[in-house]
C-alpha atoms as a PDB file:
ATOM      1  CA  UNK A   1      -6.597  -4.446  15.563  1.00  0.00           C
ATOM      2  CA  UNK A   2      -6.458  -7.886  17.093  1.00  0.00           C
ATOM      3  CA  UNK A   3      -3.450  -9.904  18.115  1.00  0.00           C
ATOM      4  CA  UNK A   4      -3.636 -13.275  17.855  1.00  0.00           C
ATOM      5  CA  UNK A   5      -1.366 -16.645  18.115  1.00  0.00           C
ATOM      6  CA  UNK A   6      -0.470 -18.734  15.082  1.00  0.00           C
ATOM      7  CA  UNK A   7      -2.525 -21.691  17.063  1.00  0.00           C
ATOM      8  CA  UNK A   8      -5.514 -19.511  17.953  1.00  0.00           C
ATOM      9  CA  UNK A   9      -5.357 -18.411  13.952  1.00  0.00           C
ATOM     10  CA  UNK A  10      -5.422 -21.912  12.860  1.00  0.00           C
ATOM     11  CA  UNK A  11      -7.265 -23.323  14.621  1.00  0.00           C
ATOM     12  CA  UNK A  12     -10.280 -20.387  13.997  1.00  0.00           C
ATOM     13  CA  UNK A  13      -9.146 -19.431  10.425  1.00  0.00           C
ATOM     14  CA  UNK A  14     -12.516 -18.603   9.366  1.00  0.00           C
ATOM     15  CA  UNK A  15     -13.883 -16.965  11.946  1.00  0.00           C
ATOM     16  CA  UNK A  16     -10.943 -14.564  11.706  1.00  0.00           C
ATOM     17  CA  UNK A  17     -11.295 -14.210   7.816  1.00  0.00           C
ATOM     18  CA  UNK A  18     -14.898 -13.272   8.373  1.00  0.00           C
ATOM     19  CA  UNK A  19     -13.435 -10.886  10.937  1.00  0.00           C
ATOM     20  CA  UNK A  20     -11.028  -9.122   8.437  1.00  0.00           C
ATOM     21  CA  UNK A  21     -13.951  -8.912   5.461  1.00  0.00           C
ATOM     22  CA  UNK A  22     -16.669  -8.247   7.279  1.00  0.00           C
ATOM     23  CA  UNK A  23     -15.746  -5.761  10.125  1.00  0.00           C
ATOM     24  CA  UNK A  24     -12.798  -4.600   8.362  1.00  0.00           C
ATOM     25  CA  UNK A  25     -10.550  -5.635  11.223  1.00  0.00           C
ATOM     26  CA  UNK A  26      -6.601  -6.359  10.922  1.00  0.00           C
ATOM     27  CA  UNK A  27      -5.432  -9.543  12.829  1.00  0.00           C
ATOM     28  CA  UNK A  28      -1.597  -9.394  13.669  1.00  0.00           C
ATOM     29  CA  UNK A  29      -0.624 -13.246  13.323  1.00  0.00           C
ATOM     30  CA  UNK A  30       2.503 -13.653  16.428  1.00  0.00           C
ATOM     31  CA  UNK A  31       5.137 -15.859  16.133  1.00  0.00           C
ATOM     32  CA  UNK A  32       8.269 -17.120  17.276  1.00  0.00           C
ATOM     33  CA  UNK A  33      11.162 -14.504  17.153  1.00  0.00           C
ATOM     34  CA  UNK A  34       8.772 -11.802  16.232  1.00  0.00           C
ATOM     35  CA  UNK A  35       8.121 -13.027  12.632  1.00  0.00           C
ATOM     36  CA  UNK A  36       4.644 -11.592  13.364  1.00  0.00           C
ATOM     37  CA  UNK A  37       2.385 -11.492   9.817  1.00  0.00           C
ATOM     38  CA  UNK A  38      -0.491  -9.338   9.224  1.00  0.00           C
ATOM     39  CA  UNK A  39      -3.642 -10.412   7.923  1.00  0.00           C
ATOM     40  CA  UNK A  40      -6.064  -7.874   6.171  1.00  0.00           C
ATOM     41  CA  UNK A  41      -9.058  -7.588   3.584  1.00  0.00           C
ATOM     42  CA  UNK A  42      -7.819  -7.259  -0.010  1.00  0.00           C
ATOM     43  CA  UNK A  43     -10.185  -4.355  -0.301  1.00  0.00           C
ATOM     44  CA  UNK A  44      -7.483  -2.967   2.312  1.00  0.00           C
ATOM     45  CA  UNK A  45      -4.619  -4.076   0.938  1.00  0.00           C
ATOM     46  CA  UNK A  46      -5.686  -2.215  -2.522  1.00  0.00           C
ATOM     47  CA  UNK A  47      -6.077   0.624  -0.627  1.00  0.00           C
ATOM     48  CA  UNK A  48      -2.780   0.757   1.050  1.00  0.00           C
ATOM     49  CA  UNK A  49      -0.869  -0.421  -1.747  1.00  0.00           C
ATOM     50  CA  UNK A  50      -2.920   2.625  -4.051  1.00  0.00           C
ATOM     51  CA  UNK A  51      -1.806   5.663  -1.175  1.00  0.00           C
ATOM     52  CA  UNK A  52       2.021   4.037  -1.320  1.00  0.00           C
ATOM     53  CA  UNK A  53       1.610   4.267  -4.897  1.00  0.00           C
ATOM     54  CA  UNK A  54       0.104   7.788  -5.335  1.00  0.00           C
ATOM     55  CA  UNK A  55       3.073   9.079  -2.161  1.00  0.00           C
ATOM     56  CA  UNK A  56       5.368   8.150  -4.096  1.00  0.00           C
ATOM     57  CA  UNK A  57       3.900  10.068  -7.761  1.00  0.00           C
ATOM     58  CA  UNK A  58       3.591  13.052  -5.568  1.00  0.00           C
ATOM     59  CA  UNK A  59       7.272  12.517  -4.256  1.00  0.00           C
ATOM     60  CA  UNK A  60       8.571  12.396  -7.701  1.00  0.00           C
ATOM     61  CA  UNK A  61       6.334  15.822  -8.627  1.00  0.00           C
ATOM     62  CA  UNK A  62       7.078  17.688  -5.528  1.00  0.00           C
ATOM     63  CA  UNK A  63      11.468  16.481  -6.552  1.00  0.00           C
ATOM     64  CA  UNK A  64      10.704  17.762  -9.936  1.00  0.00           C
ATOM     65  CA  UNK A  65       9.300  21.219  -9.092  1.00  0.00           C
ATOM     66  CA  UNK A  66      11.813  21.691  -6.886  1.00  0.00           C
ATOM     67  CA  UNK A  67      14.429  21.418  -9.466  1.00  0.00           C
ATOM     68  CA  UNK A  68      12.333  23.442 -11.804  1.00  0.00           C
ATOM     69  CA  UNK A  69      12.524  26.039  -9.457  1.00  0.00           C
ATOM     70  CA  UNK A  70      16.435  25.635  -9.043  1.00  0.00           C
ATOM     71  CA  UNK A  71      16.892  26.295 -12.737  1.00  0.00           C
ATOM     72  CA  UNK A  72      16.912  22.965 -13.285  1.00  0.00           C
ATOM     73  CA  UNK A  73      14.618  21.533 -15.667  1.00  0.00           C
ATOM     74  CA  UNK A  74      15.141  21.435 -19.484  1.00  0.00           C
ATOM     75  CA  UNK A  75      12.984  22.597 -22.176  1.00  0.00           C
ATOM     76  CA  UNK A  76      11.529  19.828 -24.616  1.00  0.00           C
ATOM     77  CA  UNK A  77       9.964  20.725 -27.586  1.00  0.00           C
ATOM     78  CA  UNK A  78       6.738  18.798 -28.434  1.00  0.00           C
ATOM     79  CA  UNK A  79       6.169  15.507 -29.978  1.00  0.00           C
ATOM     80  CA  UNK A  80       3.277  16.070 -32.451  1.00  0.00           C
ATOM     81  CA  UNK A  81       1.179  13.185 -32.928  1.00  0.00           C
ATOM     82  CA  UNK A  82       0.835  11.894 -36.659  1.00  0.00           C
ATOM     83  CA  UNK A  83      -2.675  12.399 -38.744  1.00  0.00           C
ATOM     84  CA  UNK A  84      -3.531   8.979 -40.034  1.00  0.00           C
END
């Protein structure tokens, strides 16, 4: 991970881009009063947004087992799909 001022970034904006895509590197943009940004390949960001995505599914199956288990849950009966 690099840190790296808003100038410096500017200034070398492609270099750092090639940076992040290439070698896969994260560049921490500072700033004034700590309004730091973060600047990463969108084959990262895909990535990180697709783990959030799939913590958060698991969350919701690990919360409904765990009522299941408490007695919970409620039976459903099946929806049967129509023969066209």
């Amino acid at each position: 991970m690099l840190a790296v001022n808003y100038s410096n970034i500017r200034n070398n904006l492609k270099n750092y881009c090639d940076k992040v895509t290439d070698e896969y590197e994260t560049v921490v943009v500072t700033r004034k009063n700590e309004k730091n940004v973060v600047l990463l390949s969108l084959v990262e960001y895909n990535a990180l947004t697709k783990a959030a995505r799939n913590a958060e599914y698991l969350n919701m199956l690990d919360r409904a087992m765990e009522q299941i288990a408490r007695g919970e849950g409620k039976l459903h009966e099946l929806i049967e799909a129509d023969d066209e």
